[in-house]
N, C-alpha and C. Protein backbone atom coordinates (compact mmCIF):
# COMPACT_ATOMS: atom_id res chain seq x y z
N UNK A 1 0.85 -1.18 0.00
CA UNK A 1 0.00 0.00 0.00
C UNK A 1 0.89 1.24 0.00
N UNK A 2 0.34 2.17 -1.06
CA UNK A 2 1.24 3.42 -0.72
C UNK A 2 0.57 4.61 -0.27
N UNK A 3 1.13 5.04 0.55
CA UNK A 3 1.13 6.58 1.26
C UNK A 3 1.20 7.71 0.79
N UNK A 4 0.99 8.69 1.08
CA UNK A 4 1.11 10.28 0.70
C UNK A 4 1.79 10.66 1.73
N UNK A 5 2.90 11.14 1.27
CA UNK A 5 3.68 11.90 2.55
C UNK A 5 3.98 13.67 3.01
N UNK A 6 3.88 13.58 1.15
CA UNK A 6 4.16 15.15 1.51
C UNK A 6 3.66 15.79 0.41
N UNK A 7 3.30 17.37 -0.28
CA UNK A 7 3.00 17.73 -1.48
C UNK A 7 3.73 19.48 -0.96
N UNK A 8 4.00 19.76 -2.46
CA UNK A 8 4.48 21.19 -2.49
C UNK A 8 3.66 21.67 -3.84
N UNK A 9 3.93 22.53 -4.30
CA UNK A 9 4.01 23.37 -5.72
C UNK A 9 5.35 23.70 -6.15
N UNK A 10 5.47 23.48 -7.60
CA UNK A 10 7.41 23.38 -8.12
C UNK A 10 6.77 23.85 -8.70
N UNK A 11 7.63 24.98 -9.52
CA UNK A 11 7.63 25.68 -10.90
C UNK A 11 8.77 25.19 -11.49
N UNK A 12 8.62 25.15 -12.98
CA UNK A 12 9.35 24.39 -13.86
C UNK A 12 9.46 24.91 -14.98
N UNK A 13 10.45 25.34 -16.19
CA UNK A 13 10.91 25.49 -17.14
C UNK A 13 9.13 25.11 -18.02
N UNK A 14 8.56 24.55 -17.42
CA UNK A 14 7.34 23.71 -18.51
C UNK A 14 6.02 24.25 -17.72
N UNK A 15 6.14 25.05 -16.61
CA UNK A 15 4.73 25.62 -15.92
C UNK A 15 5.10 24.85 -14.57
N UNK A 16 3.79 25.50 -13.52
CA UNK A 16 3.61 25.05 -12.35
C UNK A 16 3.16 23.24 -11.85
N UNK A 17 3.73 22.83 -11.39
CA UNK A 17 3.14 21.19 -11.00
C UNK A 17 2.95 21.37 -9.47
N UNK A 18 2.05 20.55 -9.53
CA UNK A 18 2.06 19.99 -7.55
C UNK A 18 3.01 18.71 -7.42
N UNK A 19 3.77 18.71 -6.58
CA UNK A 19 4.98 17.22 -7.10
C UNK A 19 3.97 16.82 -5.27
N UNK A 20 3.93 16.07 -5.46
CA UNK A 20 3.27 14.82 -4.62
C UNK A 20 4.30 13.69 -4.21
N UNK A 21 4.34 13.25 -3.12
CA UNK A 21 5.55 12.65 -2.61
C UNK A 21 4.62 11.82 -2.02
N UNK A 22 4.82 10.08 -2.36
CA UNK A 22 4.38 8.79 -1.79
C UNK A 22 5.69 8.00 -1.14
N UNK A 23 5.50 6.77 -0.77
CA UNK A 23 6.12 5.93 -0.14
C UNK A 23 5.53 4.92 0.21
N UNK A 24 6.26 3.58 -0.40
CA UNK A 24 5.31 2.28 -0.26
C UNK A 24 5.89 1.29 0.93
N UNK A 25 6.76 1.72 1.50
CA UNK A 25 7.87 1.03 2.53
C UNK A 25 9.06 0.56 2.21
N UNK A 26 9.23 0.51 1.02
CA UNK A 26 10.26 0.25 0.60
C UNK A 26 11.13 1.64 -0.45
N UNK A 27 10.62 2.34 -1.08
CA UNK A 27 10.96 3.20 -2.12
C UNK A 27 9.86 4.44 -2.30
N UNK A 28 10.47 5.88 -2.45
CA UNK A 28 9.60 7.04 -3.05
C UNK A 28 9.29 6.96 -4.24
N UNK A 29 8.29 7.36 -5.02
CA UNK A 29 7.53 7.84 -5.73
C UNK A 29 7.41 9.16 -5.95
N UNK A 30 7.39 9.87 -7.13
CA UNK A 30 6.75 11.05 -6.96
C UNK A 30 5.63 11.51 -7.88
N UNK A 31 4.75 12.12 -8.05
CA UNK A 31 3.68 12.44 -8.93
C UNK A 31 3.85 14.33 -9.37
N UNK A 32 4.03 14.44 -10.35
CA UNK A 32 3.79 15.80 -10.62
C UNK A 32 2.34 16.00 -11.17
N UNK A 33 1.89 16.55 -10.99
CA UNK A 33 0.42 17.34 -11.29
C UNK A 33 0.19 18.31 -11.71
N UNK A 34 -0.14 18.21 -13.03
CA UNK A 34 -0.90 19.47 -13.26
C UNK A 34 -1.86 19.97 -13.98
N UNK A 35 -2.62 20.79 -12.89
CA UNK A 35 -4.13 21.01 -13.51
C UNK A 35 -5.00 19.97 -12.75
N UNK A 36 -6.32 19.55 -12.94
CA UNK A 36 -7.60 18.75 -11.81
C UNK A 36 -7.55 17.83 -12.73
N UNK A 37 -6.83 16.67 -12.33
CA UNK A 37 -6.89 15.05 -12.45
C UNK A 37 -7.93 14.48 -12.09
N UNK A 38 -8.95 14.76 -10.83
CA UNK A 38 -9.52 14.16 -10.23
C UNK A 38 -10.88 13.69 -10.54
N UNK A 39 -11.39 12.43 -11.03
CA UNK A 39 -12.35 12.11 -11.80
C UNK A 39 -11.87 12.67 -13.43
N UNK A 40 -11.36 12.55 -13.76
CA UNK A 40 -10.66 12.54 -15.36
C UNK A 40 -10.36 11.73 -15.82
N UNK A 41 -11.45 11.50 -17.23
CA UNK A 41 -10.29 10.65 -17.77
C UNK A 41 -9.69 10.70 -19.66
N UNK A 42 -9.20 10.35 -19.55
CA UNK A 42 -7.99 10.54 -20.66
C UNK A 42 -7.16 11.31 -20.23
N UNK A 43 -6.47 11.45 -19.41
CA UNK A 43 -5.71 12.22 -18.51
C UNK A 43 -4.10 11.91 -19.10
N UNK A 44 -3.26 12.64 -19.97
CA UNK A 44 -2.13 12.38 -20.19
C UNK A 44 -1.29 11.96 -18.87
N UNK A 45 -0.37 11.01 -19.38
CA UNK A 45 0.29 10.33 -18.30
C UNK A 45 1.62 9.91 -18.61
N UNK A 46 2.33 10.01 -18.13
CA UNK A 46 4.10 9.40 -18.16
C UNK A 46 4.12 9.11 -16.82
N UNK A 47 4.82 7.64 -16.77
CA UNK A 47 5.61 6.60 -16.04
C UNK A 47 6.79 6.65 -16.49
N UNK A 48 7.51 7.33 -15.11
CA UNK A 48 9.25 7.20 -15.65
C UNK A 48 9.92 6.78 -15.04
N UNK A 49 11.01 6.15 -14.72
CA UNK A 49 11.43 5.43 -14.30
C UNK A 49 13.14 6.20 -13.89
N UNK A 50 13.47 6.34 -13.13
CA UNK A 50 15.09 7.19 -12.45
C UNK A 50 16.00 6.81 -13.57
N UNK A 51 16.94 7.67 -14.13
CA UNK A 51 18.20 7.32 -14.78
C UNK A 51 19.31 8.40 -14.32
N UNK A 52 19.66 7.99 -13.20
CA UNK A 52 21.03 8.78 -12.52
C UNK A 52 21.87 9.38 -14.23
N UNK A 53 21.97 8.62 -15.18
CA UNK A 53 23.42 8.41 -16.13
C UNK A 53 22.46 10.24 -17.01
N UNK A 54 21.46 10.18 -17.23
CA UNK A 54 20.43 11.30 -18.01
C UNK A 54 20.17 12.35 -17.08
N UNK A 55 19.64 11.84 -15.80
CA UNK A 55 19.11 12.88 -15.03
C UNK A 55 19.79 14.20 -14.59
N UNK A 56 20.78 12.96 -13.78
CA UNK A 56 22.06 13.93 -13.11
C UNK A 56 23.16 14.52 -13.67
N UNK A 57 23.95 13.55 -14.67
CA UNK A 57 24.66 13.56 -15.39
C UNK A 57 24.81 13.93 -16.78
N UNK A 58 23.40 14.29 -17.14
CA UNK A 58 22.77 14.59 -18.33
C UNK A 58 23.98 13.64 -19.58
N UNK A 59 23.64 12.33 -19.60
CA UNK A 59 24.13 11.48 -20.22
C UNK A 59 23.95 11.61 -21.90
N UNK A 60 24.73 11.40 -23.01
CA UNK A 60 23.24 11.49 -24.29
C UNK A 60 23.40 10.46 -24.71
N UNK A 61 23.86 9.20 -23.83
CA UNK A 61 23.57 7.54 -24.24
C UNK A 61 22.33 6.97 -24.17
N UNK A 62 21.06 7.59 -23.53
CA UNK A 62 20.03 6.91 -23.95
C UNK A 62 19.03 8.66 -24.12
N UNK A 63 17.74 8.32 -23.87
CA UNK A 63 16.51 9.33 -24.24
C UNK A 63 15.99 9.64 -22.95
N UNK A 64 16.07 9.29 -21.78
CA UNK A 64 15.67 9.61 -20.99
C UNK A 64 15.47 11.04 -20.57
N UNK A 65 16.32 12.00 -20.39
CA UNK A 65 16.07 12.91 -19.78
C UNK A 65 15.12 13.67 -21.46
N UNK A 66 15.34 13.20 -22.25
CA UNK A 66 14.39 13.97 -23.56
C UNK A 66 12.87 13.67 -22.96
N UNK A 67 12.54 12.51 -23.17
CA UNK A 67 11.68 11.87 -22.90
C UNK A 67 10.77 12.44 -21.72
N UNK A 68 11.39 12.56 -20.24
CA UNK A 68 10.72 13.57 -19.05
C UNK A 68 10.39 14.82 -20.22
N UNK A 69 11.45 15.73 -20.56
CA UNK A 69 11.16 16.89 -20.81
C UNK A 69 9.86 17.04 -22.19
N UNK A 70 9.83 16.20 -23.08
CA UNK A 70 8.61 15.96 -23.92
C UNK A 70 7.90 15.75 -23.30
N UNK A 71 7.41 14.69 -21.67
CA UNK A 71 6.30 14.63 -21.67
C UNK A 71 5.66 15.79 -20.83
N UNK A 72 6.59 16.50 -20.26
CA UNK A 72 6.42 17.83 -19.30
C UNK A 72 5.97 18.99 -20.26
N UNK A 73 6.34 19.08 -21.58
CA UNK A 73 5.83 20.20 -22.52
C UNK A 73 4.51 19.87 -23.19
N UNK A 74 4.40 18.12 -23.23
CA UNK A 74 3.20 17.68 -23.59
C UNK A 74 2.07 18.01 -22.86
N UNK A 75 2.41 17.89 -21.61
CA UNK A 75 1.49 18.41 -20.24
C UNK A 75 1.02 19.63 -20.18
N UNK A 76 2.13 20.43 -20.23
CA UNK A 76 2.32 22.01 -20.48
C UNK A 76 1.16 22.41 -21.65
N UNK A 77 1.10 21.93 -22.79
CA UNK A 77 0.17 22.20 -23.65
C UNK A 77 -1.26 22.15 -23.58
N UNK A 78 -1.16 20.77 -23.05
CA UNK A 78 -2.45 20.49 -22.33
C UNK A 78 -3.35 21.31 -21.37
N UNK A 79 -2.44 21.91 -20.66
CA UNK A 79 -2.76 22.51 -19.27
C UNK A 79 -3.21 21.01 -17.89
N UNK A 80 -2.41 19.79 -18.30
CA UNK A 80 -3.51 18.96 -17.78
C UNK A 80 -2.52 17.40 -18.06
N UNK A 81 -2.18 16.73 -16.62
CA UNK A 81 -1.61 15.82 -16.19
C UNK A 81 -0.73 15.22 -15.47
N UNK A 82 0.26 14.19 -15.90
CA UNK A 82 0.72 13.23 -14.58
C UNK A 82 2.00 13.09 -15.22
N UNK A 83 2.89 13.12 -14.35
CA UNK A 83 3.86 12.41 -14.04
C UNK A 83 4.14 11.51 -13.21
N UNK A 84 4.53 10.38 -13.58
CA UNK A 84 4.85 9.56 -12.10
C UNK A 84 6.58 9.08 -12.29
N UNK A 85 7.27 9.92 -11.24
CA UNK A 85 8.26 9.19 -11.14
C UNK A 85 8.68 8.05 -10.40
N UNK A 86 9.30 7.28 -11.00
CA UNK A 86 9.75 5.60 -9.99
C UNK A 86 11.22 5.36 -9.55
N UNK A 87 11.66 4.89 -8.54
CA UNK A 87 12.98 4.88 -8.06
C UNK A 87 12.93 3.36 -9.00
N UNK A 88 13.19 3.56 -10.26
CA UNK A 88 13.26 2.14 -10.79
C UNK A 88 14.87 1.93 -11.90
N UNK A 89 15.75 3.05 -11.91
CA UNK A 89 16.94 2.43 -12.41
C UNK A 89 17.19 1.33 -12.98
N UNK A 90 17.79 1.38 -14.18
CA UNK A 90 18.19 0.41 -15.20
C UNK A 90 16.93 -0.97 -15.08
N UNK A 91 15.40 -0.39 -15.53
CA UNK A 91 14.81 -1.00 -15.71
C UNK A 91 14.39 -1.98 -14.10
N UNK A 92 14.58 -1.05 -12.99
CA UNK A 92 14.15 -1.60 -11.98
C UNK A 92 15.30 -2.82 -11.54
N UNK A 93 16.68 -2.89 -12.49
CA UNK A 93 17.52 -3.55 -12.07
C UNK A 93 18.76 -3.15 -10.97
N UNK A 94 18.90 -1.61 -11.11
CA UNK A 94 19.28 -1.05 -10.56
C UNK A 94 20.61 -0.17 -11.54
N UNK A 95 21.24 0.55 -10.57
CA UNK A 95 22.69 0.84 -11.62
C UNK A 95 23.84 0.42 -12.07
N UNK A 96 24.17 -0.40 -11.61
CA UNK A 96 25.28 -1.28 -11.30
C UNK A 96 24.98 -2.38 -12.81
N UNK A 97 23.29 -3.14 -12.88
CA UNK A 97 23.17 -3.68 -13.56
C UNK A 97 23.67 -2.66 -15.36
N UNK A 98 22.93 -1.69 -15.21
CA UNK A 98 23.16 -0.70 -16.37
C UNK A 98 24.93 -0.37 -16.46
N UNK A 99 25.38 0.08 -15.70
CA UNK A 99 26.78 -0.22 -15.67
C UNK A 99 27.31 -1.40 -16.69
N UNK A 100 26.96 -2.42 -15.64
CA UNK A 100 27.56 -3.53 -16.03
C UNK A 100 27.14 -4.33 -17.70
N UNK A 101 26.27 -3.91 -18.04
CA UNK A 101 25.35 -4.11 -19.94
C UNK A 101 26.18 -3.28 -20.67
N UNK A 102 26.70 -1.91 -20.06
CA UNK A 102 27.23 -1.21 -21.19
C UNK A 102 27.60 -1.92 -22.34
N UNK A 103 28.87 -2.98 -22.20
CA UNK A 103 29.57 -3.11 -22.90
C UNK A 103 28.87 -4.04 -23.91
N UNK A 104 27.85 -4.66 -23.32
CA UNK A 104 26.98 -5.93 -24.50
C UNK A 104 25.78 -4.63 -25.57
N UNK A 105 25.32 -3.74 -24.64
CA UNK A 105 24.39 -2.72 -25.54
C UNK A 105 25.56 -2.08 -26.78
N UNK A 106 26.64 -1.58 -26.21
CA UNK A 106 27.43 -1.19 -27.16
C UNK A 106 27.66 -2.20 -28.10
N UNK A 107 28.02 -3.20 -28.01
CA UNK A 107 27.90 -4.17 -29.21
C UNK A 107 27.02 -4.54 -29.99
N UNK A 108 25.61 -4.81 -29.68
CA UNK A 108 24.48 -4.27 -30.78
C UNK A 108 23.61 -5.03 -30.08
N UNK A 109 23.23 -5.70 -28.86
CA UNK A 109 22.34 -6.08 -27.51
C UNK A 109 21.42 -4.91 -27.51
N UNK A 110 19.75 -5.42 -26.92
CA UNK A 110 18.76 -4.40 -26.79
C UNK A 110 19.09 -4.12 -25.27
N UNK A 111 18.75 -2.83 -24.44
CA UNK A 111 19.05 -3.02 -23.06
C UNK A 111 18.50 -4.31 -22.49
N UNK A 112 17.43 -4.89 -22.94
CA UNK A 112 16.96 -5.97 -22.11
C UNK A 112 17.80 -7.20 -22.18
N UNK A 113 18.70 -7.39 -23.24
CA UNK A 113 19.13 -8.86 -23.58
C UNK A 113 20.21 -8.50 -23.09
N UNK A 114 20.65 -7.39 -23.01
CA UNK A 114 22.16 -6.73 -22.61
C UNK A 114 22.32 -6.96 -20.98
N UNK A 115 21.07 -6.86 -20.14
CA UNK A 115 20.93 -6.97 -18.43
C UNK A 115 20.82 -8.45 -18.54
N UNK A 116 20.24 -9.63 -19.39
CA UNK A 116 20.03 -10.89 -19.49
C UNK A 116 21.43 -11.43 -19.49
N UNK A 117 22.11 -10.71 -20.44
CA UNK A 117 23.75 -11.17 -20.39
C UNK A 117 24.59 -10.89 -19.21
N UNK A 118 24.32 -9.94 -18.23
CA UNK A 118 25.00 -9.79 -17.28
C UNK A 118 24.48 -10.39 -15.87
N UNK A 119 23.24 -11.51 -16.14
CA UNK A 119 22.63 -11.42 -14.85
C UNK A 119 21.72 -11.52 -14.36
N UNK A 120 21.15 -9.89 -15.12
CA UNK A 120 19.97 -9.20 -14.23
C UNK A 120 18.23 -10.33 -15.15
N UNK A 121 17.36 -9.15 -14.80
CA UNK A 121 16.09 -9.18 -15.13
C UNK A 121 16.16 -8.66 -16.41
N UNK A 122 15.82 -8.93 -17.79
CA UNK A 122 15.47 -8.06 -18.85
C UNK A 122 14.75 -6.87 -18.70
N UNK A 123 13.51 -6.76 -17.46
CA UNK A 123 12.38 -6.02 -16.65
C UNK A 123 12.27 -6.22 -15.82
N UNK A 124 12.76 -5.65 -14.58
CA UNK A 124 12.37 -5.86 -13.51
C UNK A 124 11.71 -4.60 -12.63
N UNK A 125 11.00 -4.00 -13.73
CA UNK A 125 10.04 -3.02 -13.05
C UNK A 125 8.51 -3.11 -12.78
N UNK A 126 8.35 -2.63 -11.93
CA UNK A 126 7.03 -2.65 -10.87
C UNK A 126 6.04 -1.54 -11.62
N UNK A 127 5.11 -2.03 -12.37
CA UNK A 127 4.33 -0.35 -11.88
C UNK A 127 2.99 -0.60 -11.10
N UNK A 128 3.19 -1.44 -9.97
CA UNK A 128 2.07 -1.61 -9.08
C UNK A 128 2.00 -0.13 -8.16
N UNK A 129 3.25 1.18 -7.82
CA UNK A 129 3.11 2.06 -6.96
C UNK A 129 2.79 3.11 -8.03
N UNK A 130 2.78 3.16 -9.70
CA UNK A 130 2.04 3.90 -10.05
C UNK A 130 0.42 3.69 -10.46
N UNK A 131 0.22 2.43 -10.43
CA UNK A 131 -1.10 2.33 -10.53
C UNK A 131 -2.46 2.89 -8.91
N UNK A 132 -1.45 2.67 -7.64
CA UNK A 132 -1.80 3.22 -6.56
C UNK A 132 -1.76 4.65 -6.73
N UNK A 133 -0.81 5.54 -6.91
CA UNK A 133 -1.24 6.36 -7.19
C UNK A 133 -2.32 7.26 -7.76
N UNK A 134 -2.55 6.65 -9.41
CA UNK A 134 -3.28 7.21 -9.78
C UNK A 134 -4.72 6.92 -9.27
N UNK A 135 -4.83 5.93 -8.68
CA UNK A 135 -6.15 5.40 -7.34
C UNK A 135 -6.25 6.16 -6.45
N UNK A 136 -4.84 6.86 -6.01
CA UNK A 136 -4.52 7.95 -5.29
C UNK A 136 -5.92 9.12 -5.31
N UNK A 137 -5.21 9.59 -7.15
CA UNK A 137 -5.61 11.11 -7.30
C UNK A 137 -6.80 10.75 -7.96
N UNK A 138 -7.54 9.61 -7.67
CA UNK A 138 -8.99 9.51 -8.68
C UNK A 138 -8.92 9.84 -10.07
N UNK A 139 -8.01 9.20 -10.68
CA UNK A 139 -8.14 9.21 -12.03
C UNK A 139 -8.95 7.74 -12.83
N UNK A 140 -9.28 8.51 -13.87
CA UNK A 140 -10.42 7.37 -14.36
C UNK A 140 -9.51 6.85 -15.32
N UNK A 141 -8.96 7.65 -15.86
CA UNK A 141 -8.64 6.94 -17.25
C UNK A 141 -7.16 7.57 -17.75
N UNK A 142 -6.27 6.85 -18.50
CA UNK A 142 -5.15 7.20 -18.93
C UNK A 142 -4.91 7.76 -20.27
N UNK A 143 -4.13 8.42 -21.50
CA UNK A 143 -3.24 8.61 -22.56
C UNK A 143 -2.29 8.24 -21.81
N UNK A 144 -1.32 7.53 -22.39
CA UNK A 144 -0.09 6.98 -22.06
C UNK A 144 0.65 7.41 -22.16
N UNK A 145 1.69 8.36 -22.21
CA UNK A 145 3.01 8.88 -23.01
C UNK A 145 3.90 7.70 -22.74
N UNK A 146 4.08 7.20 -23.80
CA UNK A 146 5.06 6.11 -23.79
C UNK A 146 5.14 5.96 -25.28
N UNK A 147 7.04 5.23 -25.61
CA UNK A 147 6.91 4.46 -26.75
C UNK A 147 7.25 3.08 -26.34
N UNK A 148 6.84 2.40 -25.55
CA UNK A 148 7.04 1.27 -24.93
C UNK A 148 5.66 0.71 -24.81
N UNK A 149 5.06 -0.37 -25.56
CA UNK A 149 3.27 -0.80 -25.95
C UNK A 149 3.27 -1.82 -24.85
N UNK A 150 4.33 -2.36 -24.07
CA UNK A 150 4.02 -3.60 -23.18
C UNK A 150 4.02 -2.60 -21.60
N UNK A 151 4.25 -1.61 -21.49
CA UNK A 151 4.16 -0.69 -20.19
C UNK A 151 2.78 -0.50 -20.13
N UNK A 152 2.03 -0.34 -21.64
CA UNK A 152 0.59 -0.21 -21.08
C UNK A 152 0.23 -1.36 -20.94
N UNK A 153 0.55 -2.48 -21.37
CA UNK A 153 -0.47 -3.55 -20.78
C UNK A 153 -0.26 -4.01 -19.69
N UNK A 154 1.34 -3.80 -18.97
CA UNK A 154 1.40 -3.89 -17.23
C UNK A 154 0.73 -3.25 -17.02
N UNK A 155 0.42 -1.74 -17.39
CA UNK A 155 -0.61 -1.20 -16.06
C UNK A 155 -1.93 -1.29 -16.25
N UNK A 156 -2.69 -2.07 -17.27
CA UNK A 156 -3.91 -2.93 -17.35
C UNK A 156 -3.73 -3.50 -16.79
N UNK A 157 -3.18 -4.63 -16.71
CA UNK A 157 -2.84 -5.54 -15.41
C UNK A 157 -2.80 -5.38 -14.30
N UNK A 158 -2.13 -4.22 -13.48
CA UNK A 158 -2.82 -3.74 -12.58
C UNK A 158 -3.74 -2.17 -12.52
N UNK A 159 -4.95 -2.48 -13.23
CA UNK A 159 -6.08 -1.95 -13.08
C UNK A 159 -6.43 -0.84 -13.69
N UNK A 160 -5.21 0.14 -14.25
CA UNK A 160 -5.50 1.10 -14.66
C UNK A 160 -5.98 1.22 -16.25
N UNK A 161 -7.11 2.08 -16.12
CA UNK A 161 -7.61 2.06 -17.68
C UNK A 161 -6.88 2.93 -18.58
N UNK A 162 -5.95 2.06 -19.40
CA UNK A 162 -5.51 3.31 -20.39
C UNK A 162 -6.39 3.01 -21.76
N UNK A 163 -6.96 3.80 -21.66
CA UNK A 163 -7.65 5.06 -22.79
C UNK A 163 -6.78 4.58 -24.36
N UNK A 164 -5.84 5.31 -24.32
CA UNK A 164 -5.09 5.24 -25.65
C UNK A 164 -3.10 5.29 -25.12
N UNK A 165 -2.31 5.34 -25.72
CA UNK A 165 -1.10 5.70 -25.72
C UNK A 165 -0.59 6.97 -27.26
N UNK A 166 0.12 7.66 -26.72
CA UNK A 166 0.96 8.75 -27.08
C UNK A 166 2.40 8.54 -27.52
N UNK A 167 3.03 7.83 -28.27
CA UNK A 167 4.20 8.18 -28.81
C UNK A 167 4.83 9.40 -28.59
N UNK A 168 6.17 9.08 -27.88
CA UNK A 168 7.22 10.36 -27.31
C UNK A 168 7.98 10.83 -28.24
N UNK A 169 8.12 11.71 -29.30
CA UNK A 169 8.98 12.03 -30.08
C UNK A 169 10.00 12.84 -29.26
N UNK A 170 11.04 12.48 -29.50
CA UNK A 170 12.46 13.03 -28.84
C UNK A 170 13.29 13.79 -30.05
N UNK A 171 13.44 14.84 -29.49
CA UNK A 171 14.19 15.92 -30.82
C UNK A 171 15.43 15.47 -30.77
C-alpha cells in the first residue's frame, strides 16, 4: 500500500506542477500534477522510471532525460496531467546492472538482452506504486506517453484504464 507523505508546488521550465511525494515502505515515488486530475479521464500520463546516467549527469547515451522533458511540454500544452516518477533504475535492475550491460548494448544487444547477459532481469520493473497512485488522485482513465506498448499492458494488469497511448517524439 502506498502513502502520501508530503505535497508542495514546483515551478518548472514547462509551468507550475504539484509534485506529490508517496512511499510504499520500501521506495519514493513522486507524482507531478498538473491542472484537476480528479475524476478525469484521458488524462495524459508518463511513467518514468530514475536514470542517474540522463538525469544527473545529463548522459546522451540513452533518451531519458528527452523523454521527461517531452512529456512535461506535452502536459504544459495540455494545461492537464501526470507524471509519475519511480525509483526504478536500469529498468528496476538497478545501476550497477546498467553499468555492467554497457559493454553488451554497445555491441548491438537491446538493453533488455544486454541486463540478461549480465545477470539481471530483462524487466524488472514494478508499476504496481504507479497504478496506486493514480487510485490515489482519482483518475479514471489514462493517454499513455510512452513508446514502450508492453508498459501499457502492465498497467492494465494492474487496473489502470488506459484510454489510448501517445508516442514520445524526442528531438
Amino acid at each position: 500500500m502506498i502513502i502520501r507523505l508530503a505535497e508542495r508546488e514546483l515551478k518548472t521550465k514547462f509551468g507550475d506542477f504539484r509534485e506529490i511525494l508517496y512511499y510504499d515502505g520500501q521506495s519514493e515515488s513522486i507524482a507531478l500534477v498538473m491542472g484537476e486530475v480528479e475524476t478525469r479521464e484521458n488524462v495524459f500520463c508518463r511513467i518514468h522510471s530514475s536514470c542517474v546516467s540522463a538525469h544527473v549527469f545529463n548522459s546522451i547515451e540513452c533518451e531519458c532525460r528527452e523523454e521527461m522533458e517531452t512529456s512535461q511540454s506535452l502536459i504544459e500544452q495540455k494545461e492537464q496531467g501526470i507524471i509519475i516518477y519511480l525509483e526504478q533504475e536500469g529498468k528496476g535492475n538497478g545501476h550497477l546492472a546498467l553499468m555492467a550491460s554497457i559493454k553488451h548494448k554497445k555491441a548491438g544487444l537491446s538493453q533488455s538482452e544486454a541486463y540478461e547477459k549480465v545477470g539481471f532481469e530483462a524487466d524488472a520493473r514494478s508499476f504496481r506504486p504507479a497504478s496506486e497512485i493514480l487510485s490515489d488522485l482519482k483518475v479514471r482513465s489514462v493517454v499513455l506517453l510512452t513508446n514502450n506498448a508492453e508498459k501499457a499492458e502492465d498497467l492494465r494488469k494492474a487496473s489502470v484504464t488506459v484510454s489510448n497511448t501517445k508516442q514520445i517524439k524526442v528531438y
